[in-house]
PDB file of N, CA and C in Angstrom:
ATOM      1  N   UNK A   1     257.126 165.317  11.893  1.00  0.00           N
ATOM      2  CA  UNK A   1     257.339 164.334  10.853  1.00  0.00           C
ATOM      3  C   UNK A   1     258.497 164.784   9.961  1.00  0.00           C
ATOM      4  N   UNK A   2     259.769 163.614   9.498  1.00  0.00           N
ATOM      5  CA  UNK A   2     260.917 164.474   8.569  1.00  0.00           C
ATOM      6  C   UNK A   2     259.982 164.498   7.614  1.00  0.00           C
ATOM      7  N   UNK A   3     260.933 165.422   6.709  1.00  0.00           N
ATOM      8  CA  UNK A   3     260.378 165.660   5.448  1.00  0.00           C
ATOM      9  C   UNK A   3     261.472 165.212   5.051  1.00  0.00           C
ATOM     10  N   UNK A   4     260.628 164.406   3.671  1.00  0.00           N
ATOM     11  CA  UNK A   4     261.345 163.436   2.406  1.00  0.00           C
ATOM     12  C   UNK A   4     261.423 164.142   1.107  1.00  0.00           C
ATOM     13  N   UNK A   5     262.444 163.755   0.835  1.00  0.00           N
ATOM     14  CA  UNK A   5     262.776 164.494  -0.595  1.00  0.00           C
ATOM     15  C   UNK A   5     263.229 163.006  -1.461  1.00  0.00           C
ATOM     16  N   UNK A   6     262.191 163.084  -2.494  1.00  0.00           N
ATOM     17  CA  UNK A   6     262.314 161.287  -2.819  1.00  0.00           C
ATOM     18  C   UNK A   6     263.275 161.777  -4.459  1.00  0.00           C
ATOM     19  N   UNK A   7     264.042 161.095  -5.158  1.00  0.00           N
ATOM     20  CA  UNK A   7     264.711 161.476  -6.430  1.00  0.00           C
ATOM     21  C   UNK A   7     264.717 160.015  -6.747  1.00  0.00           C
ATOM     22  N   UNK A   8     265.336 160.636  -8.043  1.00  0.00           N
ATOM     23  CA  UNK A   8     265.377 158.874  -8.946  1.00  0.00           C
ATOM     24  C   UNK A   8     266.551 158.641  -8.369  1.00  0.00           C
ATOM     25  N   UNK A   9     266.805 156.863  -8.609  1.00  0.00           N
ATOM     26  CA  UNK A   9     268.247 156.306  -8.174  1.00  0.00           C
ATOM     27  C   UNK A   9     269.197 156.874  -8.811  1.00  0.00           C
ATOM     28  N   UNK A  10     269.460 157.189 -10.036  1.00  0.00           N
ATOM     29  CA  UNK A  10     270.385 157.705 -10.649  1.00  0.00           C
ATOM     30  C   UNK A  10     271.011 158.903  -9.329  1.00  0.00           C
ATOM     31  N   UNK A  11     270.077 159.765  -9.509  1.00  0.00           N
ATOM     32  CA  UNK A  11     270.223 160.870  -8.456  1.00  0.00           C
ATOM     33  C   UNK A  11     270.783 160.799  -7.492  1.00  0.00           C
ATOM     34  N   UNK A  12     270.235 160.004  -6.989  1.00  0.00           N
ATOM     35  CA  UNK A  12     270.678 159.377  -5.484  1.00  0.00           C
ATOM     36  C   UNK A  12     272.377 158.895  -5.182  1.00  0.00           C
ATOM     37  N   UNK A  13     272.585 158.001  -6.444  1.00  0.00           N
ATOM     38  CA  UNK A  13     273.477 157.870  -6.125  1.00  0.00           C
ATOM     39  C   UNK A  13     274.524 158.853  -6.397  1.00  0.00           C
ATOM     40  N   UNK A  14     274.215 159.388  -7.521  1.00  0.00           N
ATOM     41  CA  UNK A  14     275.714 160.594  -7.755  1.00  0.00           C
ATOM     42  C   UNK A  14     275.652 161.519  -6.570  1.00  0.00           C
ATOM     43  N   UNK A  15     274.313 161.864  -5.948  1.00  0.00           N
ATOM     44  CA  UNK A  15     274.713 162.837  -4.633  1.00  0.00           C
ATOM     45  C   UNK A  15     275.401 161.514  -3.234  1.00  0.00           C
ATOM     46  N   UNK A  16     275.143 160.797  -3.099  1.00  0.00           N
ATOM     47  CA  UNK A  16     276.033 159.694  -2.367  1.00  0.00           C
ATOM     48  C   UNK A  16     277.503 159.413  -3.054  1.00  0.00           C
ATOM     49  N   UNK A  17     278.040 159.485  -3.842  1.00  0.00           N
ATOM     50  CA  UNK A  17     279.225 159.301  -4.618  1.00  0.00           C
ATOM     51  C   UNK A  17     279.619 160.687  -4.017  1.00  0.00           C
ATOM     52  N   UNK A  18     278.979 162.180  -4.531  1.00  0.00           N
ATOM     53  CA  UNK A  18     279.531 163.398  -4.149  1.00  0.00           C
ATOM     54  C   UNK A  18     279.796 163.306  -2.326  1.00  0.00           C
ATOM     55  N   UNK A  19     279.270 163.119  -1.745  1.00  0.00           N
ATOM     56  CA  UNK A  19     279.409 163.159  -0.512  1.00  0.00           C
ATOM     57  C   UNK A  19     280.430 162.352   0.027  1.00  0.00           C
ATOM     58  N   UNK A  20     280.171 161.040  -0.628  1.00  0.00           N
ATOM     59  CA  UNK A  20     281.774 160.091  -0.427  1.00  0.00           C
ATOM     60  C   UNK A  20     282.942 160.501  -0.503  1.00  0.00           C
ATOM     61  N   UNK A  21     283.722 161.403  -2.088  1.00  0.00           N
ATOM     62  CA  UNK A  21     284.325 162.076  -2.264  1.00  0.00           C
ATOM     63  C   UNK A  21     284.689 163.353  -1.264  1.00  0.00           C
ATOM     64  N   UNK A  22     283.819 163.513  -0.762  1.00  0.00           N
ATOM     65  CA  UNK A  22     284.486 164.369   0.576  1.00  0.00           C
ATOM     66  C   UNK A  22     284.678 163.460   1.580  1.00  0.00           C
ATOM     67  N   UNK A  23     284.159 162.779   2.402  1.00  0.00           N
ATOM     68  CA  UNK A  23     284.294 162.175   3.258  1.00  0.00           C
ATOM     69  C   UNK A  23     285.482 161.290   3.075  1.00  0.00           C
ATOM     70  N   UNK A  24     286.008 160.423   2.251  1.00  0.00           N
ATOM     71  CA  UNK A  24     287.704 159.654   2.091  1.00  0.00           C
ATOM     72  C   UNK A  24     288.198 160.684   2.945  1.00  0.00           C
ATOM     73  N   UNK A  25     288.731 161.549   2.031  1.00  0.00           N
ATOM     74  CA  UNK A  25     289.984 162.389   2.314  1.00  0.00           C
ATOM     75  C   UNK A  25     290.304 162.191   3.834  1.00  0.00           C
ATOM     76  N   UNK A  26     289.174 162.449   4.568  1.00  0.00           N
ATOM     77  CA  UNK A  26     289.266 162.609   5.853  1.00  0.00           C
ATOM     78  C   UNK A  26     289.447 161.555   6.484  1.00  0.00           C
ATOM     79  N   UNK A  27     288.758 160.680   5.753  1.00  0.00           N
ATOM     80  CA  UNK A  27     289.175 159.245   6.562  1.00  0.00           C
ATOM     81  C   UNK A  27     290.543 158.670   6.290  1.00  0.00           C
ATOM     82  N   UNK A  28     291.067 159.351   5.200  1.00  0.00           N
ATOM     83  CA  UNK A  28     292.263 158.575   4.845  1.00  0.00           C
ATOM     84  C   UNK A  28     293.284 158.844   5.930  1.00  0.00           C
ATOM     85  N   UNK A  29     292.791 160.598   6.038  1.00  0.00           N
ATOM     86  CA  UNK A  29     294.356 161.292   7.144  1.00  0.00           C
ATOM     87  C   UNK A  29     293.975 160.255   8.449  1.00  0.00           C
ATOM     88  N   UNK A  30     292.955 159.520   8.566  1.00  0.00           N
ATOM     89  CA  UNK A  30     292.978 158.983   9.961  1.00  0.00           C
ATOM     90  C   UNK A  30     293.865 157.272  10.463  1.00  0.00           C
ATOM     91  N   UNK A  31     293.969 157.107   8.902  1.00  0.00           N
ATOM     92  CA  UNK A  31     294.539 155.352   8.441  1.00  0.00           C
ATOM     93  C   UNK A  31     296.038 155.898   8.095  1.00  0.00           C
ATOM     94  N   UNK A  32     297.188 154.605   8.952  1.00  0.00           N
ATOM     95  CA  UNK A  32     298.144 155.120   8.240  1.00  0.00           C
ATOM     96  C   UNK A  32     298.705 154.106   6.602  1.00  0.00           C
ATOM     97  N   UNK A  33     299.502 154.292   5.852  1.00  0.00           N
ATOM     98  CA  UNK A  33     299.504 153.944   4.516  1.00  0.00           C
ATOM     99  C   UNK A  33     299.700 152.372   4.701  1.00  0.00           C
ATOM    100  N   UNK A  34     299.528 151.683   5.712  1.00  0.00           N
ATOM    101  CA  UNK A  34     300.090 149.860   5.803  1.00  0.00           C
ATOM    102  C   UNK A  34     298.608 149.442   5.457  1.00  0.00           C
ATOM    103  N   UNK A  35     297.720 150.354   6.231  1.00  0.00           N
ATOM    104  CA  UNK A  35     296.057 149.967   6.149  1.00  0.00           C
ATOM    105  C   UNK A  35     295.568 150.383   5.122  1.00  0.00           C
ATOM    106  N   UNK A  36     296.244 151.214   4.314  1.00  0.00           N
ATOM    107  CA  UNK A  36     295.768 151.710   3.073  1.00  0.00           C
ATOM    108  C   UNK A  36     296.064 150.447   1.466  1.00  0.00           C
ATOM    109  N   UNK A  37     297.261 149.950   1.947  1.00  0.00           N
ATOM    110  CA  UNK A  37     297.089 149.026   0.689  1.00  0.00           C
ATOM    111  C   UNK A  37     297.223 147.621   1.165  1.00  0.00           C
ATOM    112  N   UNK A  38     296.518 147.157   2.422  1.00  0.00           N
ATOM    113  CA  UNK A  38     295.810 146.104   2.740  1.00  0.00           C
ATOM    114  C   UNK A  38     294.340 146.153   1.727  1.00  0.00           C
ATOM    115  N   UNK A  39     294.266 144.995   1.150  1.00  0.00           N
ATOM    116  CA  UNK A  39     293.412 145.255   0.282  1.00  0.00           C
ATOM    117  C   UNK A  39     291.762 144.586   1.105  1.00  0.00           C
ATOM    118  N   UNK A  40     291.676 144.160   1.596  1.00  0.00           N
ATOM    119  CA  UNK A  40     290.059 143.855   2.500  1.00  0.00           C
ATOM    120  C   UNK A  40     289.771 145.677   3.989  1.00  0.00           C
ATOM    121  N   UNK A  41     291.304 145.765   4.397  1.00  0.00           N
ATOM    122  CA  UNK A  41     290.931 146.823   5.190  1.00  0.00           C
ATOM    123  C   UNK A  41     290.454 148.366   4.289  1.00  0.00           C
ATOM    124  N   UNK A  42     291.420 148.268   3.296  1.00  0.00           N
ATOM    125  CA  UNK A  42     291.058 149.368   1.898  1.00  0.00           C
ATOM    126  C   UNK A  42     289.377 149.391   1.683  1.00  0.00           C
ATOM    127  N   UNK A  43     289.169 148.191   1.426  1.00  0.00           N
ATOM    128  CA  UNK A  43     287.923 147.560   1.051  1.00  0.00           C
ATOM    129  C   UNK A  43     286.521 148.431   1.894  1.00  0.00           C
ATOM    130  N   UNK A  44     287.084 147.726   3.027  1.00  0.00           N
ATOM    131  CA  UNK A  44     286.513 148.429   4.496  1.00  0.00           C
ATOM    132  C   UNK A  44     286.130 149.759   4.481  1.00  0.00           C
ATOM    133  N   UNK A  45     286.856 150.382   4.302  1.00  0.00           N
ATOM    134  CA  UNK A  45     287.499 152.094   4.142  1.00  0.00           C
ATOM    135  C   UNK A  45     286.400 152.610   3.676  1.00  0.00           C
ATOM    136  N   UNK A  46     286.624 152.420   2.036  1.00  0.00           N
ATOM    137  CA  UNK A  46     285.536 152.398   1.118  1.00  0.00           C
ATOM    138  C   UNK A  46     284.368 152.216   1.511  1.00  0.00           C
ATOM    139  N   UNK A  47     283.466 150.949   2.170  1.00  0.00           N
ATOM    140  CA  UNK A  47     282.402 150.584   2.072  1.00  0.00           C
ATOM    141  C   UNK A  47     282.044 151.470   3.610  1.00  0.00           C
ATOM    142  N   UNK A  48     282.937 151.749   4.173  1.00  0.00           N
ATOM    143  CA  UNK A  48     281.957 152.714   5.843  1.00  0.00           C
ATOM    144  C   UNK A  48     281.893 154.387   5.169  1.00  0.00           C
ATOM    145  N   UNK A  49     282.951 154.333   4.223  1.00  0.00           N
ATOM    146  CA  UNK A  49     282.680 156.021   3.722  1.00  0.00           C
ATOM    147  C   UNK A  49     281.310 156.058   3.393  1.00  0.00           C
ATOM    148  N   UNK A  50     281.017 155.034   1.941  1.00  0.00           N
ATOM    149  CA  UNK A  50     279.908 155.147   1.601  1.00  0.00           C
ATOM    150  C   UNK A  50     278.672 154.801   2.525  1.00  0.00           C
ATOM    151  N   UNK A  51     278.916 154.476   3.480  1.00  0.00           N
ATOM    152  CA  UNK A  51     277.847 154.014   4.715  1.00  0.00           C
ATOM    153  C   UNK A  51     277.465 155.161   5.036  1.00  0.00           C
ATOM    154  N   UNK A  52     278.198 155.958   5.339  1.00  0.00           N
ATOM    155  CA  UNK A  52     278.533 157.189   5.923  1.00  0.00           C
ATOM    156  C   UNK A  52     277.447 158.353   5.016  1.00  0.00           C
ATOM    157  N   UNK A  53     278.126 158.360   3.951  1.00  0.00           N
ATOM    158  CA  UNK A  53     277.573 159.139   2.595  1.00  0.00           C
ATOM    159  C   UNK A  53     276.040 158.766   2.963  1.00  0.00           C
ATOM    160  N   UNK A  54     275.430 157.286   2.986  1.00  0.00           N
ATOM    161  CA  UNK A  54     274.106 157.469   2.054  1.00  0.00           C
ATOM    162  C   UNK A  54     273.244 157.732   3.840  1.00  0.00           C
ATOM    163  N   UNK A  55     274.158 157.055   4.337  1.00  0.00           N
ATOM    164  CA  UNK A  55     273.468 157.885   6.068  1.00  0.00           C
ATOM    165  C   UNK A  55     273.336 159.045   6.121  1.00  0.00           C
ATOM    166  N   UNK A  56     274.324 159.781   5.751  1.00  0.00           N
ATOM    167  CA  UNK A  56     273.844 161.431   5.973  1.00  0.00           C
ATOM    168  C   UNK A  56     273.007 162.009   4.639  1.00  0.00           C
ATOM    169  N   UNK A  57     272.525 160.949   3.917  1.00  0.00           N
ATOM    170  CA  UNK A  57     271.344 161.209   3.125  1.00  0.00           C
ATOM    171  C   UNK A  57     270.325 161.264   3.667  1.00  0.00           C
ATOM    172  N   UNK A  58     270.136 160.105   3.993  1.00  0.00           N
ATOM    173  CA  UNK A  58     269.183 159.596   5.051  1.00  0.00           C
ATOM    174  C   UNK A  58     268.853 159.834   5.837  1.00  0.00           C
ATOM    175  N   UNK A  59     269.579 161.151   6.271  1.00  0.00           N
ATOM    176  CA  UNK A  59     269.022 161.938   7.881  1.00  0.00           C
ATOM    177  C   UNK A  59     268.897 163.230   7.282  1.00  0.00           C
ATOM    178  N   UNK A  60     269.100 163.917   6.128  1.00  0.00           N
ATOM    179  CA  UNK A  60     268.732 165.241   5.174  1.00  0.00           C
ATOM    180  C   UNK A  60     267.264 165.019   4.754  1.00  0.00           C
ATOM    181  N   UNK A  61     266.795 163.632   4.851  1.00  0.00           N
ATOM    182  CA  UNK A  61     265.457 163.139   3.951  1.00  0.00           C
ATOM    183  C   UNK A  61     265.816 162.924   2.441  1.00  0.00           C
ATOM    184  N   UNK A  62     266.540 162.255   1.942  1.00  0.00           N
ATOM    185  CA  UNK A  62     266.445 161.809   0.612  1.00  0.00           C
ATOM    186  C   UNK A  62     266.551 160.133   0.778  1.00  0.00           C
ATOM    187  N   UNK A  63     265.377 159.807  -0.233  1.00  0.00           N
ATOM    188  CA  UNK A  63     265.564 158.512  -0.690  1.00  0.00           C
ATOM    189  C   UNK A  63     265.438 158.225  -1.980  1.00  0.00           C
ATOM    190  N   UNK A  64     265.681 156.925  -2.530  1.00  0.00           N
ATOM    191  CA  UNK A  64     265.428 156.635  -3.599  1.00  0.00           C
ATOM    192  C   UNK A  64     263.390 156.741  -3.999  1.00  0.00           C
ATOM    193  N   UNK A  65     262.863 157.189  -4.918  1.00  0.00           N
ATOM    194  CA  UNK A  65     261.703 157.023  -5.173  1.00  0.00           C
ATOM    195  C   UNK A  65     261.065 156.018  -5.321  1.00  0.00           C
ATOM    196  N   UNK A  66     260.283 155.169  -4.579  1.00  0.00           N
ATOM    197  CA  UNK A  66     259.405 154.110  -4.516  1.00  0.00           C
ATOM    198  C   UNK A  66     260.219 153.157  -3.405  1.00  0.00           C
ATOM    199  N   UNK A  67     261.338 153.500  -3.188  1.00  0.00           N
ATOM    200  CA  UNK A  67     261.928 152.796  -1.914  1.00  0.00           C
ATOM    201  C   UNK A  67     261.483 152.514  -0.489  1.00  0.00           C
ATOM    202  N   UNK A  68     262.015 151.213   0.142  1.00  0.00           N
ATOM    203  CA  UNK A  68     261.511 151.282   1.631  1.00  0.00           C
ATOM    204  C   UNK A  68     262.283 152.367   2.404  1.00  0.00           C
ATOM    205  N   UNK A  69     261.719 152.766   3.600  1.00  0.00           N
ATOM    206  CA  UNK A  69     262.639 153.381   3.821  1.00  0.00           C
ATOM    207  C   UNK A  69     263.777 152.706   5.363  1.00  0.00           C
ATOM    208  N   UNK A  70     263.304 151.601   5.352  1.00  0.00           N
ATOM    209  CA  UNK A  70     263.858 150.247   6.252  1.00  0.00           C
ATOM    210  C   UNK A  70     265.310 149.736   5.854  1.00  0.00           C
ATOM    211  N   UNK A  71     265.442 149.593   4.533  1.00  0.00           N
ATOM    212  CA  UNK A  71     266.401 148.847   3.678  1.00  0.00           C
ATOM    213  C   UNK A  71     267.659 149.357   3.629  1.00  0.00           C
ATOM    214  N   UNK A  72     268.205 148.147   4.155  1.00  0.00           N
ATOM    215  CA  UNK A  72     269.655 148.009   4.811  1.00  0.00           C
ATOM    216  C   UNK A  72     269.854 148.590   6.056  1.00  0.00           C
ATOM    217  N   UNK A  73     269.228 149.201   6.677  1.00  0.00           N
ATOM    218  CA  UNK A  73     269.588 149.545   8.068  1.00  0.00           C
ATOM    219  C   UNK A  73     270.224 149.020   8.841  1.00  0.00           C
ATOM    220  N   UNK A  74     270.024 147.782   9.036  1.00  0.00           N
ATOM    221  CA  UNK A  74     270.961 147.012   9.853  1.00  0.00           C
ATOM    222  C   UNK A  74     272.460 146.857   9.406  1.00  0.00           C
ATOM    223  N   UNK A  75     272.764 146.919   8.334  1.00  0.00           N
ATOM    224  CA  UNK A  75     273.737 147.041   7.651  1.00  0.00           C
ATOM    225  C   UNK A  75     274.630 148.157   7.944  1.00  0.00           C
ATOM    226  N   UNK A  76     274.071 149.496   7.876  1.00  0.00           N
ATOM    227  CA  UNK A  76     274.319 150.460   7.824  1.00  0.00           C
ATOM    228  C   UNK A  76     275.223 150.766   9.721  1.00  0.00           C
ATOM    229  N   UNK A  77     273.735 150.339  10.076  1.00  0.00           N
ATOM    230  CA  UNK A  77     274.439 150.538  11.730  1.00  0.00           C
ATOM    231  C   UNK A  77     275.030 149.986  11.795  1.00  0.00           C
ATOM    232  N   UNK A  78     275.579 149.001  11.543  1.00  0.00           N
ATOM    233  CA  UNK A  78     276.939 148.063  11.835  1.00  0.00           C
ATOM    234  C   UNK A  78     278.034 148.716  11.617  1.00  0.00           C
ATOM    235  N   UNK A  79     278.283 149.480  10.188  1.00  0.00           N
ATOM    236  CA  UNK A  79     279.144 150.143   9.315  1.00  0.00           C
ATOM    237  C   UNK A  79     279.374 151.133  10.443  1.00  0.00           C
ATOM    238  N   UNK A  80     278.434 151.770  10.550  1.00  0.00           N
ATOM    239  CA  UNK A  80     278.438 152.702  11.390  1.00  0.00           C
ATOM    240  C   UNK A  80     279.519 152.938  13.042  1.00  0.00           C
ATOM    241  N   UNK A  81     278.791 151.617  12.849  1.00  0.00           N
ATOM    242  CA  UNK A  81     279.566 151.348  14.363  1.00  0.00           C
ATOM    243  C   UNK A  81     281.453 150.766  14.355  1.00  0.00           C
ATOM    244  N   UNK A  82     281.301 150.321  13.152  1.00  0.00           N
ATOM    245  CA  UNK A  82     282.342 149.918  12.851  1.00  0.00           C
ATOM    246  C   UNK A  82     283.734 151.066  12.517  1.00  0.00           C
ATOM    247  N   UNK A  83     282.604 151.809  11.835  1.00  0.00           N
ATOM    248  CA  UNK A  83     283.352 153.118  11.327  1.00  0.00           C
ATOM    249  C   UNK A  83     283.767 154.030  12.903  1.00  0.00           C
ATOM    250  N   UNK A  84     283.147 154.073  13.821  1.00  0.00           N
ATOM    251  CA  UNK A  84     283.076 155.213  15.087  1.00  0.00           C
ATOM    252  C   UNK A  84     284.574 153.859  15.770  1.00  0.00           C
ATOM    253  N   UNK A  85     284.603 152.780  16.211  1.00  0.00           N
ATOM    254  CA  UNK A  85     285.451 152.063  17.048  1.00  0.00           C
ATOM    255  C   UNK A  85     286.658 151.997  16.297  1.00  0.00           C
ATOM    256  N   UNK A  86     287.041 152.466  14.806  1.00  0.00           N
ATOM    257  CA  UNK A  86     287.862 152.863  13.952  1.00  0.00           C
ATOM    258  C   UNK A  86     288.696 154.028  13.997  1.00  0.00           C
ATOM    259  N   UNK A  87     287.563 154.898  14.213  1.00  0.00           N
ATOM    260  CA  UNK A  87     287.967 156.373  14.141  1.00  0.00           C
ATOM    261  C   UNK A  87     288.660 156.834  15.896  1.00  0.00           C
ATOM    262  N   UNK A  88     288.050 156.118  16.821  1.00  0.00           N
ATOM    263  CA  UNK A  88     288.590 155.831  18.574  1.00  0.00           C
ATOM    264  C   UNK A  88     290.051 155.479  18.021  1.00  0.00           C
ATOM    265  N   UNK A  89     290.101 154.224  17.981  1.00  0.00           N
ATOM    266  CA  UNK A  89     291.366 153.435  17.946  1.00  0.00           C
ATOM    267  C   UNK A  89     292.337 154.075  16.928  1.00  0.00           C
ATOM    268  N   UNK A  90     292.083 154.681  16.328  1.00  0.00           N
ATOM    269  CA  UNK A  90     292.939 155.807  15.703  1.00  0.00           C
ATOM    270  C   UNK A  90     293.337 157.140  16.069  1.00  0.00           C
ATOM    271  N   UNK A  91     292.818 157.622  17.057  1.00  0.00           N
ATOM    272  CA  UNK A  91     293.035 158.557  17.724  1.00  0.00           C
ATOM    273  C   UNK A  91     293.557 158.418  18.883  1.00  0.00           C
ATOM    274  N   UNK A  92     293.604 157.242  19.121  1.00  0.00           N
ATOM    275  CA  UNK A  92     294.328 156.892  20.639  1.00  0.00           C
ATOM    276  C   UNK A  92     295.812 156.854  20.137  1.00  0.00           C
ATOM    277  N   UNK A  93     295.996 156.776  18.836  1.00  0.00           N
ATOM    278  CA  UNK A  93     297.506 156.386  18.436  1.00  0.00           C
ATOM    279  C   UNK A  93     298.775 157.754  18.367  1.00  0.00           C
TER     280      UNK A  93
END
């Protein structure tokens, strides 16, 4: 069985913000600067980092306290997937 480590939202999110903050950087060296100030692909960028971030929460065992632990998943895998056929097609270049 994982073990859960439940915190308040506050919590939650500044360790998801911290984790984001590492994770850009890396994604940025992978985008070159035309995709960077496209403002919906920027957008993009942003929202799979943080996909990224609260996923690898989510597999450490942290959630928000009193949370499902269902919510947004589908969301997430999408991001997910979106983020991996991103990171391909950028490396093929």
């Amino acid at each position: 069985m994982p073990r859960l480590c439940e915190i308040k939202e506050k919590e939650y999110l500044d360790k998801k913000f911290e984790a984001a903050k590492e994770i850009l950087p890396i994604m940025l060296d992978k985008v070159d600067v035309a995709y960077i100030t496209d403002i919906r692909k920027r957008g993009s960028l942003i929202y799979n980092t943080v996909a990224v971030a609260d996923h690898l929460l989510q597999e450490l065992g942290y959630r928000v306290r009193g949370s499902e632990s269902s919510k947004g998943k589908n969301d997430e895998a999408t991001a997910i997937r979106k983020l991996e056929d991103m990171l391909k097609s950028d490396d093929k270049k």
